[in-house]
N, C-alpha and C. Protein backbone atom coordinates (compact mmCIF):
# COMPACT_ATOMS: atom_id res chain seq x y z
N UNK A 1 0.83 -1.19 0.00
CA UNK A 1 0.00 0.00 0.00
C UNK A 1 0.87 1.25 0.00
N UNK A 2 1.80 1.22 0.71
CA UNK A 2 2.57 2.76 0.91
C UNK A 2 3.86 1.80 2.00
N UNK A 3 4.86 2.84 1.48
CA UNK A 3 6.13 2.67 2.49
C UNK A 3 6.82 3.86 2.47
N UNK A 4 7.14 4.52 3.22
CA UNK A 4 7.54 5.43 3.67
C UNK A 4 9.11 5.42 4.05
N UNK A 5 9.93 6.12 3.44
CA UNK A 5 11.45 5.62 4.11
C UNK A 5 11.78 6.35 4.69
N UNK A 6 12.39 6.45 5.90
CA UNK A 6 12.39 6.81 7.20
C UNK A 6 14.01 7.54 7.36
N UNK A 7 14.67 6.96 6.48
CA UNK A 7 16.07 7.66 6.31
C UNK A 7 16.85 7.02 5.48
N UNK A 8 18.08 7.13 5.71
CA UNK A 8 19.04 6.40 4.72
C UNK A 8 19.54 4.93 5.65
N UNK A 9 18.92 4.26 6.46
CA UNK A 9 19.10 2.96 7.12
C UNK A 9 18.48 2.01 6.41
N UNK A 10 17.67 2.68 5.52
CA UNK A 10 16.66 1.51 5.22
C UNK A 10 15.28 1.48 6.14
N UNK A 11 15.35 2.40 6.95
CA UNK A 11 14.05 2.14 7.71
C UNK A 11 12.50 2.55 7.00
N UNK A 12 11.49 2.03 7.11
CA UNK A 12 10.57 2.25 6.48
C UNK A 12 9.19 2.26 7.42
N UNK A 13 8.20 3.16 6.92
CA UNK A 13 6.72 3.29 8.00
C UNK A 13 5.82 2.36 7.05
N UNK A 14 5.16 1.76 7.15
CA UNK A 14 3.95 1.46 6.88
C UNK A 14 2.71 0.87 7.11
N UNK A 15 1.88 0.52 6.67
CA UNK A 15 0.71 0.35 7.38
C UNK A 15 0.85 -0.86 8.29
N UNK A 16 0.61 -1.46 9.32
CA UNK A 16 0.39 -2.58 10.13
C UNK A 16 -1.12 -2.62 10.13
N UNK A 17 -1.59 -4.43 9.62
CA UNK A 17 -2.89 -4.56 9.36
C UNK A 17 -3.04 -6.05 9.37
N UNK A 18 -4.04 -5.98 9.86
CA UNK A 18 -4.26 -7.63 10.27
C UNK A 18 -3.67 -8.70 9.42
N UNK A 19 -3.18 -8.96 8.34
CA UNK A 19 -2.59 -9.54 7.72
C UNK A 19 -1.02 -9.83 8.35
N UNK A 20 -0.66 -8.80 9.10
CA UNK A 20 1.03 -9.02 9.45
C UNK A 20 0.55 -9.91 11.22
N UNK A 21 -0.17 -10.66 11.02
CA UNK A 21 -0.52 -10.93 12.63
C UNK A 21 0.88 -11.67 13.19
N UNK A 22 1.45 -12.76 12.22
CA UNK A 22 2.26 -13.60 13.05
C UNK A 22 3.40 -12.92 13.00
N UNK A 23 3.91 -11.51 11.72
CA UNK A 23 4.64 -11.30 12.09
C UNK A 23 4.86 -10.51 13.46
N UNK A 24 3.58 -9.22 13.52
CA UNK A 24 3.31 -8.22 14.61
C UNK A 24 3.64 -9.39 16.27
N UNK A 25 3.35 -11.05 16.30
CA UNK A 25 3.45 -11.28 17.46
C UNK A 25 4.78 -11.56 17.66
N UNK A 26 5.69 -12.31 16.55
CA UNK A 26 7.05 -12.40 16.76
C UNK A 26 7.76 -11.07 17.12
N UNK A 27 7.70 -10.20 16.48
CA UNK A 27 7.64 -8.54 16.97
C UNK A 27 7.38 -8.22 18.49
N UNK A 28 6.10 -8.56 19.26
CA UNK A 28 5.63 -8.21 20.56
C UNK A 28 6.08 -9.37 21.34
N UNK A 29 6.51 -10.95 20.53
CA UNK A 29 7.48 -11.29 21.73
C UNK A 29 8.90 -11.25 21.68
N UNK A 30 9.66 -10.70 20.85
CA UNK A 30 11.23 -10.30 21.01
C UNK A 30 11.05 -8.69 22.01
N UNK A 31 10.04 -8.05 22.47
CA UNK A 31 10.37 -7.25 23.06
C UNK A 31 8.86 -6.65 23.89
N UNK A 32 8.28 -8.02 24.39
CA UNK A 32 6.81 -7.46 25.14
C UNK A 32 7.19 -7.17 26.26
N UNK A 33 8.36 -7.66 27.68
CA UNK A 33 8.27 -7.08 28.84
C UNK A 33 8.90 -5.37 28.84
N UNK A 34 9.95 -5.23 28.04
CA UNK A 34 10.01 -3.63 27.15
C UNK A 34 9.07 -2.87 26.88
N UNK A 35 7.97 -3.08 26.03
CA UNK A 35 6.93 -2.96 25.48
C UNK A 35 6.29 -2.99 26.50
N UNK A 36 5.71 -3.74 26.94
CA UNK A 36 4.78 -3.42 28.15
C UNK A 36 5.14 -3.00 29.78
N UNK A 37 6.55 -2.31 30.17
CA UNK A 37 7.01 -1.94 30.67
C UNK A 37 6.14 -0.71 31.92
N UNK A 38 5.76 0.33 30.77
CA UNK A 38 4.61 1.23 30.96
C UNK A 38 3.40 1.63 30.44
N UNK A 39 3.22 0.23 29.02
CA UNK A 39 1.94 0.37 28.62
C UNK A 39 1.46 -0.75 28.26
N UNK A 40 0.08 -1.49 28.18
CA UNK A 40 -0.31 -2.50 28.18
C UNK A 40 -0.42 -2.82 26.36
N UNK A 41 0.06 -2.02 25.87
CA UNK A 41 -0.24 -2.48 24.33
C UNK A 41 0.64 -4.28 23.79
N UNK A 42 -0.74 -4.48 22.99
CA UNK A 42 -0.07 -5.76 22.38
C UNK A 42 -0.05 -6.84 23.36
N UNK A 43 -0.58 -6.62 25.02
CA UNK A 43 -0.40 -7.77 26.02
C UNK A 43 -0.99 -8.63 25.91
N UNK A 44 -2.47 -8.45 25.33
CA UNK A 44 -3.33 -9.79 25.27
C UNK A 44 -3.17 -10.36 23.92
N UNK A 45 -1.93 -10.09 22.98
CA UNK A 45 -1.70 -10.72 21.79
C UNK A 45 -0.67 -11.64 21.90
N UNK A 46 -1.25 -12.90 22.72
CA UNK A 46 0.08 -13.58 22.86
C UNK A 46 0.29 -14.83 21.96
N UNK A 47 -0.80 -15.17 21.27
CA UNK A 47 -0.80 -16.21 20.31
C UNK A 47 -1.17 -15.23 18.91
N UNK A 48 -0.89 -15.78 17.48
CA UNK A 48 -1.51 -15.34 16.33
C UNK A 48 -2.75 -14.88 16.40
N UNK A 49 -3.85 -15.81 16.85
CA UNK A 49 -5.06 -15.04 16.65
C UNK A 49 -5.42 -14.08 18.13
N UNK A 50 -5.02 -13.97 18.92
CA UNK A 50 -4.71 -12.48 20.08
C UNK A 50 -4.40 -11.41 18.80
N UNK A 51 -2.84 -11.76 18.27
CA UNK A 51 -2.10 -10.89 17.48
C UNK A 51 -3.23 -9.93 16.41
N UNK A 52 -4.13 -10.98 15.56
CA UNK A 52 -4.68 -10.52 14.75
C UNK A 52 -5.83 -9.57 15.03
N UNK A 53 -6.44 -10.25 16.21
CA UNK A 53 -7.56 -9.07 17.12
C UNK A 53 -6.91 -7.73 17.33
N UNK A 54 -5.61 -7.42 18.17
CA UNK A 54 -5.34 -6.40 18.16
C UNK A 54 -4.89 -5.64 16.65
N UNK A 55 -4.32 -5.85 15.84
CA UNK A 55 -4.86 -5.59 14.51
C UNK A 55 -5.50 -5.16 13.89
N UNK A 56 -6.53 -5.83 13.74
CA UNK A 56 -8.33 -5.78 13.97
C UNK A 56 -8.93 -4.69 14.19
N UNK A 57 -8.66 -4.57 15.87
CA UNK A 57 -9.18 -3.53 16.22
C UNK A 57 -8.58 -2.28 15.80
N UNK A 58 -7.63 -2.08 15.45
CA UNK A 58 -7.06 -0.98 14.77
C UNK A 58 -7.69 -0.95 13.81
N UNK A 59 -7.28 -1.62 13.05
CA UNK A 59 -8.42 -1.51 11.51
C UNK A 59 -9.52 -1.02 11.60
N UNK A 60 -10.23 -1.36 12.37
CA UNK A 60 -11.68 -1.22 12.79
C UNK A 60 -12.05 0.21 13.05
N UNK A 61 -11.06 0.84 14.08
CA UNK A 61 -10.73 2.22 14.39
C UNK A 61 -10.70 2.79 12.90
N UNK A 62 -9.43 2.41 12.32
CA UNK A 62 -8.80 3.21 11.07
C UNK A 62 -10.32 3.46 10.10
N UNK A 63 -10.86 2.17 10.36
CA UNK A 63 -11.92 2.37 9.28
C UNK A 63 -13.33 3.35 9.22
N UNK A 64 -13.36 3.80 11.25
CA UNK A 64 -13.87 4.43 11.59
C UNK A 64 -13.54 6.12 11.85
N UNK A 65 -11.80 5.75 11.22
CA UNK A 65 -11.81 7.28 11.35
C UNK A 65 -11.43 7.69 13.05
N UNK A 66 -11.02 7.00 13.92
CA UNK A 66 -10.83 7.16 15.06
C UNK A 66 -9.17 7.17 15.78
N UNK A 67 -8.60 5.97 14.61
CA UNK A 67 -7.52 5.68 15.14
C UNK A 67 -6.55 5.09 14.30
N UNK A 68 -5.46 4.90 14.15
CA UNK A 68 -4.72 4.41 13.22
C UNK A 68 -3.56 3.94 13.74
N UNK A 69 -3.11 2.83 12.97
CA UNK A 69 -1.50 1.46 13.38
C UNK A 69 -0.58 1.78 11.93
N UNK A 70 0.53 2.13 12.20
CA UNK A 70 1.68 2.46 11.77
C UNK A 70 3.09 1.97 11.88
N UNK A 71 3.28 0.08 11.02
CA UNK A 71 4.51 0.09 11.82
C UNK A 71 6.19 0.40 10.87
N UNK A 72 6.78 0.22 11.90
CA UNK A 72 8.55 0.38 11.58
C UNK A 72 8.91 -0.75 11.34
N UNK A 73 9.91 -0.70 9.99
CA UNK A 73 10.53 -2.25 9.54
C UNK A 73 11.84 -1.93 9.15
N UNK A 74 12.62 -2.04 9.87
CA UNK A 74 14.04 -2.33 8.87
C UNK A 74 14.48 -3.13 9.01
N UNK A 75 15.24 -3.25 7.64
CA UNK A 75 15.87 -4.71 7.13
C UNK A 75 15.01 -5.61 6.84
N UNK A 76 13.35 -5.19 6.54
CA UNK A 76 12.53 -6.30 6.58
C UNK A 76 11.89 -6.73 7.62
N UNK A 77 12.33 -6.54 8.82
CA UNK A 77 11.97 -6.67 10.31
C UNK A 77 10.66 -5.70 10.90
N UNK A 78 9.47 -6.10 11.18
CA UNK A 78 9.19 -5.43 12.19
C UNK A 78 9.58 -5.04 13.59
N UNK A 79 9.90 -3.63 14.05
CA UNK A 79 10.80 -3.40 15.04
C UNK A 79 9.92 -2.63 15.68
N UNK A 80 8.54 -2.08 15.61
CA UNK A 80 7.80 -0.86 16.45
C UNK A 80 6.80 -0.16 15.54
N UNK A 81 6.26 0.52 16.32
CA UNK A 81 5.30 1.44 15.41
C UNK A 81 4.80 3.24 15.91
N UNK A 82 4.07 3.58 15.18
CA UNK A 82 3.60 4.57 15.76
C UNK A 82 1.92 4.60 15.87
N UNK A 83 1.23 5.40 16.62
CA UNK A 83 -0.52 5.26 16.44
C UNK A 83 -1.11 6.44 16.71
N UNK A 84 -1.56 6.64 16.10
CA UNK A 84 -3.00 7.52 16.70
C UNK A 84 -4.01 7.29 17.76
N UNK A 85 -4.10 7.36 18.29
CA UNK A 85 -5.61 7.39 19.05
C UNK A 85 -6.65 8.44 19.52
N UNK A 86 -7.75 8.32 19.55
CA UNK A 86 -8.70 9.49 19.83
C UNK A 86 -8.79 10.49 18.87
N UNK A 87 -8.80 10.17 17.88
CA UNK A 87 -8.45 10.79 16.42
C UNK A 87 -10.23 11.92 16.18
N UNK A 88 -10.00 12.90 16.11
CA UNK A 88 -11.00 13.44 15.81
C UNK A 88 -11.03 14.93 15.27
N UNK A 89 -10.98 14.45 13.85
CA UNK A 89 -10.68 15.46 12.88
C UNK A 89 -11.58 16.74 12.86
N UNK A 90 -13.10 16.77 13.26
CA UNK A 90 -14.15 17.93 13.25
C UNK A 90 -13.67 18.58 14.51
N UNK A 91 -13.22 18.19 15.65
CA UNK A 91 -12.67 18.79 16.74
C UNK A 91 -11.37 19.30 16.98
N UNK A 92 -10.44 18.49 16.00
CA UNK A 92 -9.04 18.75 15.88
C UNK A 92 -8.17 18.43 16.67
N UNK A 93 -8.38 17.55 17.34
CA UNK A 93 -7.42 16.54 17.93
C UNK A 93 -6.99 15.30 17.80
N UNK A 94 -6.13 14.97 18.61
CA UNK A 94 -5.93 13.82 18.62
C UNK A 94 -4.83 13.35 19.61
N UNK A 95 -4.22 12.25 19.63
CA UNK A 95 -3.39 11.59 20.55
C UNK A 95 -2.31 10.80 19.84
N UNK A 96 -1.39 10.55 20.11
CA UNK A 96 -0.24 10.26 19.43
C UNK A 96 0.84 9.47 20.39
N UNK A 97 1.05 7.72 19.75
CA UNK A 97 1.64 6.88 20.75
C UNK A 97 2.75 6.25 19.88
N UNK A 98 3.60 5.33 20.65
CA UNK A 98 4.37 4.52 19.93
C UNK A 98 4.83 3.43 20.94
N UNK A 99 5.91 2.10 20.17
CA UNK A 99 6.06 1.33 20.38
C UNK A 99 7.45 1.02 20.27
N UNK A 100 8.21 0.12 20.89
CA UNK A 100 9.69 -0.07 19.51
C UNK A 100 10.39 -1.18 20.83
N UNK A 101 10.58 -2.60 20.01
CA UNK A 101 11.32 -3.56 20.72
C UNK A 101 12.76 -3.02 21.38
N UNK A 102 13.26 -3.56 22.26
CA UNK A 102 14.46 -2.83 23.00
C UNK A 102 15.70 -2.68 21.78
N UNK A 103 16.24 -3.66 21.19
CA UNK A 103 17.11 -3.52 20.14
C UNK A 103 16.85 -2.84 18.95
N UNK A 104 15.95 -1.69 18.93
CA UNK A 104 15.66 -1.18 17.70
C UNK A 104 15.88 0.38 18.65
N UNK A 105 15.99 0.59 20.00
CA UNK A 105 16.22 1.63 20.80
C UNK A 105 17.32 2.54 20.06
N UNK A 106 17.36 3.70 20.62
CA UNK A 106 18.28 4.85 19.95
C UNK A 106 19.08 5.00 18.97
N UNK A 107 17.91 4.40 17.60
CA UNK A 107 18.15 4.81 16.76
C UNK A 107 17.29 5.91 15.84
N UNK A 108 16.67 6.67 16.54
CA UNK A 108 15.74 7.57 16.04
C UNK A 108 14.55 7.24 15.40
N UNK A 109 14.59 6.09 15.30
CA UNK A 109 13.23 5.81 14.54
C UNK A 109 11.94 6.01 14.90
N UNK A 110 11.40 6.34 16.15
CA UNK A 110 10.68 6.85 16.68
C UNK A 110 10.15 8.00 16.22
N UNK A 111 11.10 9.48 16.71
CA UNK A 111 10.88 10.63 16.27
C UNK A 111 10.85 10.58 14.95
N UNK A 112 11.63 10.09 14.16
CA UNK A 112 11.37 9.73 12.50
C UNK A 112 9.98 9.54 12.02
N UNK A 113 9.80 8.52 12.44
CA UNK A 113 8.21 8.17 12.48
C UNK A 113 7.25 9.44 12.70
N UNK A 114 7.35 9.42 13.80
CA UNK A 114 6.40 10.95 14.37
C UNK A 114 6.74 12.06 13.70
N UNK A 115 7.18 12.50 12.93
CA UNK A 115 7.64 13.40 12.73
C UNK A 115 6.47 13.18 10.97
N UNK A 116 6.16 12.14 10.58
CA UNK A 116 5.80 12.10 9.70
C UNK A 116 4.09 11.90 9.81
N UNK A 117 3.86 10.93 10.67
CA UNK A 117 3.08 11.06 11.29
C UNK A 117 1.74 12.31 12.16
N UNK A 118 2.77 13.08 12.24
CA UNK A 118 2.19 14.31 13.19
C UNK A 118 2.37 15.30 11.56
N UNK A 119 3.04 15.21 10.81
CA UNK A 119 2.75 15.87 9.65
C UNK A 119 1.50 15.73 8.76
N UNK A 120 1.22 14.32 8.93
CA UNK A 120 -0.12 14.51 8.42
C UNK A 120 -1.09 14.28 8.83
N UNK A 121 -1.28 14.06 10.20
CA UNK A 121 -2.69 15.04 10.96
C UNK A 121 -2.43 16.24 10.58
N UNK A 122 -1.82 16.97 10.95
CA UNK A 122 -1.83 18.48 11.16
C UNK A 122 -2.10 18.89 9.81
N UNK A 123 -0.81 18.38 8.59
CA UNK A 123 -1.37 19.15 7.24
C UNK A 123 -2.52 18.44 6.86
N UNK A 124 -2.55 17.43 6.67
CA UNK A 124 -3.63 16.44 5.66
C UNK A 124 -5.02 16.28 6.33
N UNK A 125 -4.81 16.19 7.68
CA UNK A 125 -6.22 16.10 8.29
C UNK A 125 -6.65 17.30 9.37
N UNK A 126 -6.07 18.09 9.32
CA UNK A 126 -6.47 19.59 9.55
C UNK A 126 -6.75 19.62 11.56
N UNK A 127 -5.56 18.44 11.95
CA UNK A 127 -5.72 18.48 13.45
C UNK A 127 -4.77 20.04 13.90
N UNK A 128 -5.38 19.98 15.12
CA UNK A 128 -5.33 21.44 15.81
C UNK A 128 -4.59 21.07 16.89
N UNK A 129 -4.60 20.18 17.73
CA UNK A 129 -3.94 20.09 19.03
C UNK A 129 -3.50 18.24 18.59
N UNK A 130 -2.11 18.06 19.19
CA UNK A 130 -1.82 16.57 18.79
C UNK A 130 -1.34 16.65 19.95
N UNK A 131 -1.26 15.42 20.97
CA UNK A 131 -1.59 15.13 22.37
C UNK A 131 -0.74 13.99 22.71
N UNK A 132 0.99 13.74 23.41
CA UNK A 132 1.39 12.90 24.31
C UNK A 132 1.24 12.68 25.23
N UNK A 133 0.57 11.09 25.97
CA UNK A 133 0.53 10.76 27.33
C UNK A 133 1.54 10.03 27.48
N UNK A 134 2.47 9.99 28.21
CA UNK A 134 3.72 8.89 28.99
C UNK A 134 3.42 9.03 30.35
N UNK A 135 3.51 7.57 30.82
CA UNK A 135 3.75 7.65 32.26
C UNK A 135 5.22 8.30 32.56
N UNK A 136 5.55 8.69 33.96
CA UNK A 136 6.44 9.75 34.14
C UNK A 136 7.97 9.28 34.11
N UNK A 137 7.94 7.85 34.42
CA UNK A 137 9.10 6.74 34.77
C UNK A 137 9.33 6.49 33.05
N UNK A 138 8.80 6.91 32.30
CA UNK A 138 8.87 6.22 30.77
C UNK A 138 10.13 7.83 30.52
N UNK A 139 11.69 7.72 30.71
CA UNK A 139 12.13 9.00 30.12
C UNK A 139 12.39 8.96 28.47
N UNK A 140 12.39 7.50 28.34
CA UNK A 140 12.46 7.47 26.39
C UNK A 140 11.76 8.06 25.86
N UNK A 141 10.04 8.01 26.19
CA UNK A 141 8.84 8.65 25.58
C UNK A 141 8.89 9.94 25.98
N UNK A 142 9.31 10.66 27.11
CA UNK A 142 9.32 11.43 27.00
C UNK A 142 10.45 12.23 26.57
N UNK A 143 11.58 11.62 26.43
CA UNK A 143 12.52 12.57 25.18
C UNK A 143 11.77 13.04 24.24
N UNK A 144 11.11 12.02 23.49
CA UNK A 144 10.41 11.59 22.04
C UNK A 144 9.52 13.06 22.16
N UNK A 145 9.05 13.10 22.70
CA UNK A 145 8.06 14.41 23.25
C UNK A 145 8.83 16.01 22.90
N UNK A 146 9.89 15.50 23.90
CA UNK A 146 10.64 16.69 23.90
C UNK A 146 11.63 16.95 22.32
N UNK A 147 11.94 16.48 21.68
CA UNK A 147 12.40 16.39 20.25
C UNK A 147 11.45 16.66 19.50
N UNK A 148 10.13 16.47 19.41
CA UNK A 148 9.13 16.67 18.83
C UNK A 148 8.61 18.28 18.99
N UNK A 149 9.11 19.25 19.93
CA UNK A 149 9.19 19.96 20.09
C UNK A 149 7.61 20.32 21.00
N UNK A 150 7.33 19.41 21.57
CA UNK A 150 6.14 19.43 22.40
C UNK A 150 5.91 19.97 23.83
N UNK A 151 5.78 20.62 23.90
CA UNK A 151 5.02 21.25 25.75
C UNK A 151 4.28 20.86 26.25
N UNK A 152 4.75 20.28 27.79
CA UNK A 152 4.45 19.30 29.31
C UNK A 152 3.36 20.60 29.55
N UNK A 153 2.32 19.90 29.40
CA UNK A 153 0.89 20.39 29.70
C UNK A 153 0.67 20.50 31.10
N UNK A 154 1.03 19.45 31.82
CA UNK A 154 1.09 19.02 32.85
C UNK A 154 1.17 16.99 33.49
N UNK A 155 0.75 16.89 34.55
CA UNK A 155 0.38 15.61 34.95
C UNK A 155 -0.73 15.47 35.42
N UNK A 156 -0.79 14.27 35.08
CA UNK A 156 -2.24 13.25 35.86
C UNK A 156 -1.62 12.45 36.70
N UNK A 157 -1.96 13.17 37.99
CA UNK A 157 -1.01 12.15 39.40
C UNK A 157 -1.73 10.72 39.53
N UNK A 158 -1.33 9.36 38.82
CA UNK A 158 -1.40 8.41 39.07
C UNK A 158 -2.61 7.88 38.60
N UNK A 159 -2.63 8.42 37.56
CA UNK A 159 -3.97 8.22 36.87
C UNK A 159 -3.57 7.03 35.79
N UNK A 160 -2.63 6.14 36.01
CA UNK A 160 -2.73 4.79 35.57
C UNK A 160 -1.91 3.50 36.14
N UNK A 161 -3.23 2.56 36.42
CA UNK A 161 -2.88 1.66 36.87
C UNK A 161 -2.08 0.33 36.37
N UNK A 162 -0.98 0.28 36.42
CA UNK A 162 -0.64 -1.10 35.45
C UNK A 162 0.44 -1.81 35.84
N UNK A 163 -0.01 -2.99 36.16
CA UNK A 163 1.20 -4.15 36.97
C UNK A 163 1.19 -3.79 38.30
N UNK A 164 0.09 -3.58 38.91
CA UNK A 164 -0.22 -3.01 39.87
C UNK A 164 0.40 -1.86 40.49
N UNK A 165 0.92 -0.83 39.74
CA UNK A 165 1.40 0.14 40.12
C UNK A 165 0.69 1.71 39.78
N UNK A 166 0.59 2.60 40.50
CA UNK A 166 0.00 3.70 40.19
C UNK A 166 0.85 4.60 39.20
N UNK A 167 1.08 4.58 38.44
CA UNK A 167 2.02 5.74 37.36
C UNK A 167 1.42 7.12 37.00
N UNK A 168 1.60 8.33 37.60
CA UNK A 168 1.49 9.60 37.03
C UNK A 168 1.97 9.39 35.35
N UNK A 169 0.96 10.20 34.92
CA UNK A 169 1.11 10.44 33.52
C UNK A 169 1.40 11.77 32.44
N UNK A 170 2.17 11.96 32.07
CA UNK A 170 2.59 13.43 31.50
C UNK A 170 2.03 13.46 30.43
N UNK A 171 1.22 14.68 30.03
CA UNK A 171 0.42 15.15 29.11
C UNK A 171 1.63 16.48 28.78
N UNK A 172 1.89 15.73 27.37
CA UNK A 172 2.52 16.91 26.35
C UNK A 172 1.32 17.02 25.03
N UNK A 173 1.82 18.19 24.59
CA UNK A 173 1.08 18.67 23.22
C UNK A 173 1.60 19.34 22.22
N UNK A 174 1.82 19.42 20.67
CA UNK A 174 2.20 20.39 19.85
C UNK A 174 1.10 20.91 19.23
N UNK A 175 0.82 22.19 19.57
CA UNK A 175 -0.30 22.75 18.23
C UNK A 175 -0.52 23.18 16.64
N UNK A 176 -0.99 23.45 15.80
CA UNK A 176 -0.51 23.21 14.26
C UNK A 176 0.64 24.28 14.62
N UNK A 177 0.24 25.51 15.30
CA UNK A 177 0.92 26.52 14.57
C UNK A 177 2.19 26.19 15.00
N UNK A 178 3.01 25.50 16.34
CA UNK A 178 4.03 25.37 16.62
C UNK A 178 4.75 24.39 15.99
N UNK A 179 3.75 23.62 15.30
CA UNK A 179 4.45 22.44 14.21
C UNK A 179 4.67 22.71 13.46
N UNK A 180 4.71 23.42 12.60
CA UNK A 180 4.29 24.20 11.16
C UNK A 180 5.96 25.31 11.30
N UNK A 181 6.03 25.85 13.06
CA UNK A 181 7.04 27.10 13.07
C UNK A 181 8.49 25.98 13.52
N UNK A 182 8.20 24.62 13.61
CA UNK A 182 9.42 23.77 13.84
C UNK A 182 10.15 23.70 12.33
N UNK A 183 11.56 23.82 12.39
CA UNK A 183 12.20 24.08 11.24
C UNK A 183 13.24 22.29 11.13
N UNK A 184 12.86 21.68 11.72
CA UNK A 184 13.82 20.48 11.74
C UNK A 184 12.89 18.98 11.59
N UNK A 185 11.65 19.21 11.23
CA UNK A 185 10.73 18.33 10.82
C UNK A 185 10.34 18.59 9.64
């Protein structure tokens, strides 16, 4: 459908869709306790057809216009992704997440991603406010934030529960016009 190249590594964006199920789970198990570290994504995909539900439900989203799955491949490899969530183009927002197995770590592919990503909400789908949540212990995601050139809105003191732990959550945001005045995206 589309591939997107991400730089001169060979890295590439493209769609993740129920069809990549067995690869997306070999993917979420070379790096699910990583991955689910501070967010529950991909946890209940622990066999192929788990894999393909979560999938699925993206699709399902995408098809509704709500939400969208975006993943990272280099070398052929699925290594991570990026997503949308809470997507709502008449209001102009939205939410903006990602993923990425531990050995695919600091190599930029993240912000790469997002960077393309957050380009087309803002130009193509006419979003107004684009919206990071990280729990506070997550400092990778929130680099990612901060490179993105995004402003700590504030926190939600412990407003998520996961692995039985209470995690404060940092709400960053970029608005069009500050995306638009970033000169390095």
């Amino acid at each position: 459908m589309y591939a997107i190249r991400l730089g001169d590594d060979g890295a590439e964006l493209r769609p993740l869709e129920p069809w990549h199920a067995e690869e997306f789970l070999a993917h979420l198990d070379r790096g699910r306790e990583f991955i689910n570290q501070y967010v529950p994504f991909g946890s209940r995909a622990t066999d192929v057809a788990g894999a393909r539900e979560v999938l699925q439900r993206y699709a399902d989203w995408r098809a509704a216009d709500t939400a969208s799955l975006h993943g990272i491949w280099l070398d052929g490899t699925l290594l991570g992704g990026v997503l949308t969530l809470n997507f709502d183009a008449a209001g102009g927002n939205c939410e903006v997440g990602c993923w990425l197995e531990p050995a695919a770590t600091g190599r930029g592919l993240i912000t790469r991603a997002m960077r393309i990503l957050i380009d087309w909400a803002v130009e193509q789908r006419g979003i107004h406010r684009v919206e990071w949540v990280a729990a506070a212990g997550n400092v990778k995601s929130i680099a990612v934030a901060r490179r993105l050139g995004m402003t700590r809105d504030g926190v939600r003191r412990e407003a998520q529960l996961h692995h039985g732990v209470r995690h404060d959550l940092e709400v960053w945001s970029v608005l069009a016009p500050e995306w638009r005045a970033h000169d390095d995206h």
